[in-house]
Protein backbone atom coordinates (compact mmCIF):
# COMPACT_ATOMS: atom_id res chain seq x y z
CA UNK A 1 78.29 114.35 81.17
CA UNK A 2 79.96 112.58 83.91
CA UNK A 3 83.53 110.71 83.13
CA UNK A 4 83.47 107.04 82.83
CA UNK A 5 85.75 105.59 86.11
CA UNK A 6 87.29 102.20 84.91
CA UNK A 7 87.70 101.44 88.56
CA UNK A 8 83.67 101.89 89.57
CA UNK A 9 83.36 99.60 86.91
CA UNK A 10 85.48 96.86 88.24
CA UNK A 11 83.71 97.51 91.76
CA UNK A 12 80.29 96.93 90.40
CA UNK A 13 81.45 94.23 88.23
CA UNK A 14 82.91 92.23 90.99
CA UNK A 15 80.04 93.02 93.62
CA UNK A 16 77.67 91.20 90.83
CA UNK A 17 79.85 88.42 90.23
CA UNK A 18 79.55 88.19 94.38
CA UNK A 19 83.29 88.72 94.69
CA UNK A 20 83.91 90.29 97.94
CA UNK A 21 85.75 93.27 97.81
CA UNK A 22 88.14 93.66 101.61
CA UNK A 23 89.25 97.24 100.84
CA UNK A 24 89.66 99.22 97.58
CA UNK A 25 91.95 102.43 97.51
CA UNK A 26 91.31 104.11 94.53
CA UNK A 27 91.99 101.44 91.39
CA UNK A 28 93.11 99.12 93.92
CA UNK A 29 91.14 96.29 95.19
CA UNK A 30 91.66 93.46 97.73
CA UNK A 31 89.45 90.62 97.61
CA UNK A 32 88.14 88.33 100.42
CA UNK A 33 90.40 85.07 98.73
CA UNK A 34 93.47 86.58 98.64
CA UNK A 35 93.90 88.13 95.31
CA UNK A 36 94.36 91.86 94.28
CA UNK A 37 93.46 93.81 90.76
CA UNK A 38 95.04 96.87 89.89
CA UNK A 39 93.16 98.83 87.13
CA UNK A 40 96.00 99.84 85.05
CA UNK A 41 93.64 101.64 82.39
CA UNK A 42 90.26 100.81 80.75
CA UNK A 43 90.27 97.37 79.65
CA UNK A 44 93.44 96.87 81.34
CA UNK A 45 93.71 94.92 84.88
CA UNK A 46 96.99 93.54 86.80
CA UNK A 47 95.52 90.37 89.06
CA UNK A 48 98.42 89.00 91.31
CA UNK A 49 98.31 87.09 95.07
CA UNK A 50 100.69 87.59 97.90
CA UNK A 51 102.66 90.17 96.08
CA UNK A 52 103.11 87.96 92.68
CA UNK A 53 101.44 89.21 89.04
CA UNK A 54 99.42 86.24 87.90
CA UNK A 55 98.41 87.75 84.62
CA UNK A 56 97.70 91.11 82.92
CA UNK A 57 93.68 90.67 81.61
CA UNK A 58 92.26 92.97 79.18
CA UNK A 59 88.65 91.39 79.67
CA UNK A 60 87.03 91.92 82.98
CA UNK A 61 84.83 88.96 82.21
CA UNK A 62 88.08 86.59 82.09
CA UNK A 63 89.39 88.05 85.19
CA UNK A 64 86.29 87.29 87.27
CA UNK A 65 85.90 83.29 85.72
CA UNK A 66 89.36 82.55 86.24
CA UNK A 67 89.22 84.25 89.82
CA UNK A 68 86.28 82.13 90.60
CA UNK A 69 88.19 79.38 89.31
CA UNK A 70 91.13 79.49 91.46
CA UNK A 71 89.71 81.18 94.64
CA UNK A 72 89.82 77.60 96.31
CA UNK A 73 93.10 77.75 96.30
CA UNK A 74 93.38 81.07 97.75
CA UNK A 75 93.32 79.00 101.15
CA UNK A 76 95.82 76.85 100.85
């Protein structure tokens, strides 16, 4: 039985949501608007932008609506 990777997860996640992914190192991602997720543990992600936390989420689901949300203002 294989061991469940928290951080494949996110990848596939993301690539469905059609959140494009710049570079990923391991449990860290970069994404094409300017924000970056950490997977801190299962069910556990840091999201922050230029360096700043945003938020801790603990549902991937809530990460990816309020990235779509706010990527407009990724830009600015």
């Amino acid at each position: 039985m294989s061991e469940y990777n928290e951080a494949d997860f996110v990848a596939y996640a993301l690539s469905q949501m059609d959140l494009e992914v710049i570079t990923r190192n391991g449990k860290y991602f970069n994404l094409k608007n300017g924000f970056d997720i950490e997977v801190e543990k299962k069910d556990l992600y840091r999201l922050s932008k230029e360096g700043w936390v945003i938020s801790p989420f603990d549902d991937i689901g809530q990460l990816i609506e309020f990235i779509k949300k706010n990527e407009g203002h990724a830009e600015d």
